[in-house]
N, C-alpha and C. Protein backbone atom coordinates (compact mmCIF):
# COMPACT_ATOMS: atom_id res chain seq x y z
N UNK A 1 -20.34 -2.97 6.74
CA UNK A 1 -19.32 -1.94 6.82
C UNK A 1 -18.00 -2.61 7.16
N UNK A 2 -17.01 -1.91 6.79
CA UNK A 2 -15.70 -2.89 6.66
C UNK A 2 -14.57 -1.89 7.47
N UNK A 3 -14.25 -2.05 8.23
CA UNK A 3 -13.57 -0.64 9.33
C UNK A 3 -11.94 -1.03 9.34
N UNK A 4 -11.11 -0.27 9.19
CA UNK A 4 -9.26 -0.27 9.96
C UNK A 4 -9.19 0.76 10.61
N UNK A 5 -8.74 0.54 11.69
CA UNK A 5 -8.12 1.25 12.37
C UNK A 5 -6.93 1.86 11.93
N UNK A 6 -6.76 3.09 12.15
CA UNK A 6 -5.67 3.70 11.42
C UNK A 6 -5.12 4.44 13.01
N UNK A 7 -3.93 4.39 13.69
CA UNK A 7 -3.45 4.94 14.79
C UNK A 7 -2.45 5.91 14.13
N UNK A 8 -2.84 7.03 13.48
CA UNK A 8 -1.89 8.48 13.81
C UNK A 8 -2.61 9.64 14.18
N UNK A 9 -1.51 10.90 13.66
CA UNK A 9 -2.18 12.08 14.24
C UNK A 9 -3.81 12.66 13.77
N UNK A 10 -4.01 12.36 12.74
CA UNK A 10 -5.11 12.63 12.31
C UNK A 10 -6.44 11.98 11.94
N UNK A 11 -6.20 10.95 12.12
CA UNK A 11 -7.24 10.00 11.61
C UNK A 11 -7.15 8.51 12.37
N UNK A 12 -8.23 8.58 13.08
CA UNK A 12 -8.49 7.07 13.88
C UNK A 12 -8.90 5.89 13.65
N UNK A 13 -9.86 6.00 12.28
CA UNK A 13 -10.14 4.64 11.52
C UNK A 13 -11.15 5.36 10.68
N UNK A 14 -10.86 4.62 9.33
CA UNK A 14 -11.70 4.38 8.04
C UNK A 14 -12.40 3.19 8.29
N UNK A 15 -13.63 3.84 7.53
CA UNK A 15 -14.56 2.47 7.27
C UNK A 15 -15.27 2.75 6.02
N UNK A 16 -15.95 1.76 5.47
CA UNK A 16 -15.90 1.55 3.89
C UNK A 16 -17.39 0.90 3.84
N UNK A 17 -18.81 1.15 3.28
CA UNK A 17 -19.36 0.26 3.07
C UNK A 17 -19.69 -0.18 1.80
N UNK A 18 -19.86 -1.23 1.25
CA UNK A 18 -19.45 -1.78 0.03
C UNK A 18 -21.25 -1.63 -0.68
N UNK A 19 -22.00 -1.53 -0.01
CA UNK A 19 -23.08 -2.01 -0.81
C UNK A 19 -23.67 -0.20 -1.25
N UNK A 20 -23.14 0.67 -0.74
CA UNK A 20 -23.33 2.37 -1.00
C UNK A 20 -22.13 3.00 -1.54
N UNK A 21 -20.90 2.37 -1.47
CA UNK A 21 -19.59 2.85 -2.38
C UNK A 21 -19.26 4.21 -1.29
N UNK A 22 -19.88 4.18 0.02
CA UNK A 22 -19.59 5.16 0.94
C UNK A 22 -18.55 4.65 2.34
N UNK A 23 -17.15 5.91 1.98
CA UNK A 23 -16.39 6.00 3.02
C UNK A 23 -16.61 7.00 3.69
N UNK A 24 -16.48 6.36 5.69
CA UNK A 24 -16.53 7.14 6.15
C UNK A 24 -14.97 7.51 7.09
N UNK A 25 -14.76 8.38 7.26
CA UNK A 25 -13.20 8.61 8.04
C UNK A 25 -13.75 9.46 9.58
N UNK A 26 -13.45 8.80 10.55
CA UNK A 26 -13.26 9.24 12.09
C UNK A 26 -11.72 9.96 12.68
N UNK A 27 -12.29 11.23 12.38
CA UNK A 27 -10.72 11.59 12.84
C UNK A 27 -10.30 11.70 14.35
N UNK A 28 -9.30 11.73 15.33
CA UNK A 28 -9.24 11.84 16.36
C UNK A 28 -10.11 12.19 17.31
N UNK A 29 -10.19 13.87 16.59
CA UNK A 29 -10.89 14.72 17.74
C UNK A 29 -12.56 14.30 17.67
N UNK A 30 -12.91 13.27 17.17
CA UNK A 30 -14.22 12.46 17.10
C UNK A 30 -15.09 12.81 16.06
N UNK A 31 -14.77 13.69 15.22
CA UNK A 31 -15.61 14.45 14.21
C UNK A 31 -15.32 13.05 12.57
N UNK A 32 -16.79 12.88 12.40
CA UNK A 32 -16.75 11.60 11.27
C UNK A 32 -17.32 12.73 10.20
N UNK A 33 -16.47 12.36 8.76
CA UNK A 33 -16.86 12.72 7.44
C UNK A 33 -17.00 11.36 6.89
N UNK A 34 -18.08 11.60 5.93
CA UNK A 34 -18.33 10.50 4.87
C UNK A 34 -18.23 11.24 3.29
N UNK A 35 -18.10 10.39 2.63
CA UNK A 35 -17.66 10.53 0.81
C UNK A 35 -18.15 9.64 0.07
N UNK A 36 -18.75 10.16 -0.63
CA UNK A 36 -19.32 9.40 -1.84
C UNK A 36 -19.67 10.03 -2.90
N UNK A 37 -19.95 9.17 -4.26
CA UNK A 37 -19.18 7.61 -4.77
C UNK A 37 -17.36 7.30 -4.53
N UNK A 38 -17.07 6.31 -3.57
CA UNK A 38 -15.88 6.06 -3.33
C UNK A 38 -15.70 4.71 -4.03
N UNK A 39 -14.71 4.53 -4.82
CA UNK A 39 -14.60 2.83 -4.99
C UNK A 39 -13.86 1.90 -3.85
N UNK A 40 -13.90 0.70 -3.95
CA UNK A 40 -13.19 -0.14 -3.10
C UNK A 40 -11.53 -0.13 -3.38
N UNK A 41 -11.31 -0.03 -4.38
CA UNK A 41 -10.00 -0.07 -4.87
C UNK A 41 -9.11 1.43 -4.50
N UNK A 42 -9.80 2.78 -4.10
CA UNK A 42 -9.64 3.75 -3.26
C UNK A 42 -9.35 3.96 -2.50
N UNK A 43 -10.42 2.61 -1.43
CA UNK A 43 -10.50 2.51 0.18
C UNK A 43 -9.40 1.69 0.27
N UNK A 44 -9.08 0.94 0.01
CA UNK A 44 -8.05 0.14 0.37
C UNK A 44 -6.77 0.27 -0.32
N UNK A 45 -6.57 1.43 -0.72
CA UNK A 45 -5.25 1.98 -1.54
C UNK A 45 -4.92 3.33 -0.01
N UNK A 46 -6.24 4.06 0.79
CA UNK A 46 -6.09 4.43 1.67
C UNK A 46 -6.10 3.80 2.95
N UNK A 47 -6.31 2.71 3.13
CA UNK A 47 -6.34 1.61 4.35
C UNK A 47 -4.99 1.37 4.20
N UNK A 48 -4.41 1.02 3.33
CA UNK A 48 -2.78 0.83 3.08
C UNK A 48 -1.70 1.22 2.85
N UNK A 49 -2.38 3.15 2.90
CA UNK A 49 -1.38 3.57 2.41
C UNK A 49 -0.48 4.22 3.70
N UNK A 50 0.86 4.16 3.60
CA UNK A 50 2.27 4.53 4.38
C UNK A 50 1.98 5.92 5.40
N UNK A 51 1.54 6.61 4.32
CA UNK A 51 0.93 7.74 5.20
C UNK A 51 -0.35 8.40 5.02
N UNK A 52 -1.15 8.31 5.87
CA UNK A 52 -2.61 8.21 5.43
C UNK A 52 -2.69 9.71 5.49
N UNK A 53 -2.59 10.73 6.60
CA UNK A 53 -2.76 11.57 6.20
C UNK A 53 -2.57 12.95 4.32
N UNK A 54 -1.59 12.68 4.49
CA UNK A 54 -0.47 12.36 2.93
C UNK A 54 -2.06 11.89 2.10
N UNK A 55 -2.18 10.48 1.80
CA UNK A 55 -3.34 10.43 1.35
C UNK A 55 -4.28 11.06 1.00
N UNK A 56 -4.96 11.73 2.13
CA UNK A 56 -6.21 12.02 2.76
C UNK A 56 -6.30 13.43 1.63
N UNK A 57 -5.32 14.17 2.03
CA UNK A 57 -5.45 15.52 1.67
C UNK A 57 -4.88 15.75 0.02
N UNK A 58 -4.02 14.94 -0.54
CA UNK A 58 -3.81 14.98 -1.90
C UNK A 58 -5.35 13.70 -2.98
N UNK A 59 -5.40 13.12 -2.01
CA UNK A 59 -6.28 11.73 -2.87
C UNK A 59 -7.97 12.70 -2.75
N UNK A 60 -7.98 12.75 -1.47
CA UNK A 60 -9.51 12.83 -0.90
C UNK A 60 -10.23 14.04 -0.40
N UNK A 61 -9.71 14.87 0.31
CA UNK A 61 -10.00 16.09 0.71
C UNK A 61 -10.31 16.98 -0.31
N UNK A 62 -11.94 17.46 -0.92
CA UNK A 62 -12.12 18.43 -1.53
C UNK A 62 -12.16 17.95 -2.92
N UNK A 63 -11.79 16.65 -3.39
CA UNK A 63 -11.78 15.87 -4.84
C UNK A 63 -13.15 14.88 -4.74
N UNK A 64 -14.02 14.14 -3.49
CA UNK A 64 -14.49 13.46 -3.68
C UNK A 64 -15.39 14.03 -2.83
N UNK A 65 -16.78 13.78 -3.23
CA UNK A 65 -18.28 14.37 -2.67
C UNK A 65 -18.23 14.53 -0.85
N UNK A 66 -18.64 15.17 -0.29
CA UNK A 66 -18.55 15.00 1.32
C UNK A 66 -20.26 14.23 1.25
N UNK A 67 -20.72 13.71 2.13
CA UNK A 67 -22.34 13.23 2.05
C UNK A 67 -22.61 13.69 3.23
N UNK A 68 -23.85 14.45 3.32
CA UNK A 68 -23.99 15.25 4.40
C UNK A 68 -24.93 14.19 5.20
């Protein structure tokens, strides 16, 4: 599993594991969602991106599988 820390309002760190194509996101208030099929080139377009939340909710929220 491959983890960043992300320090804003909504989201405390992504983590990525490469061998299941599954991201998982830890948001503040401690509640973890996972998503899958995610690619790597995804995760790290959201590991890098300026404003992750921004991200989250146009890229990821409701477009890519939740894994229960």
């Amino acid at each position: 599993m491959v983890w960043n820390n992300r320090v804003s309002h909504l989201i405390q760190k992504i983590g990525y594991d490469i061998s299941t194509g599954t991201m998982v996101i830890i948001f503040t208030d401690k509640t973890a969602r996972y998503y899958r099929p995610v690619s790597y080139s995804l995760y790290t377009g959201f590991a890098h991106a300026t404003f992750p939340e921004r991200f989250y909710h146009h890229v990821i929220e409701g477009k890519i599988p939740l894994v229960n």
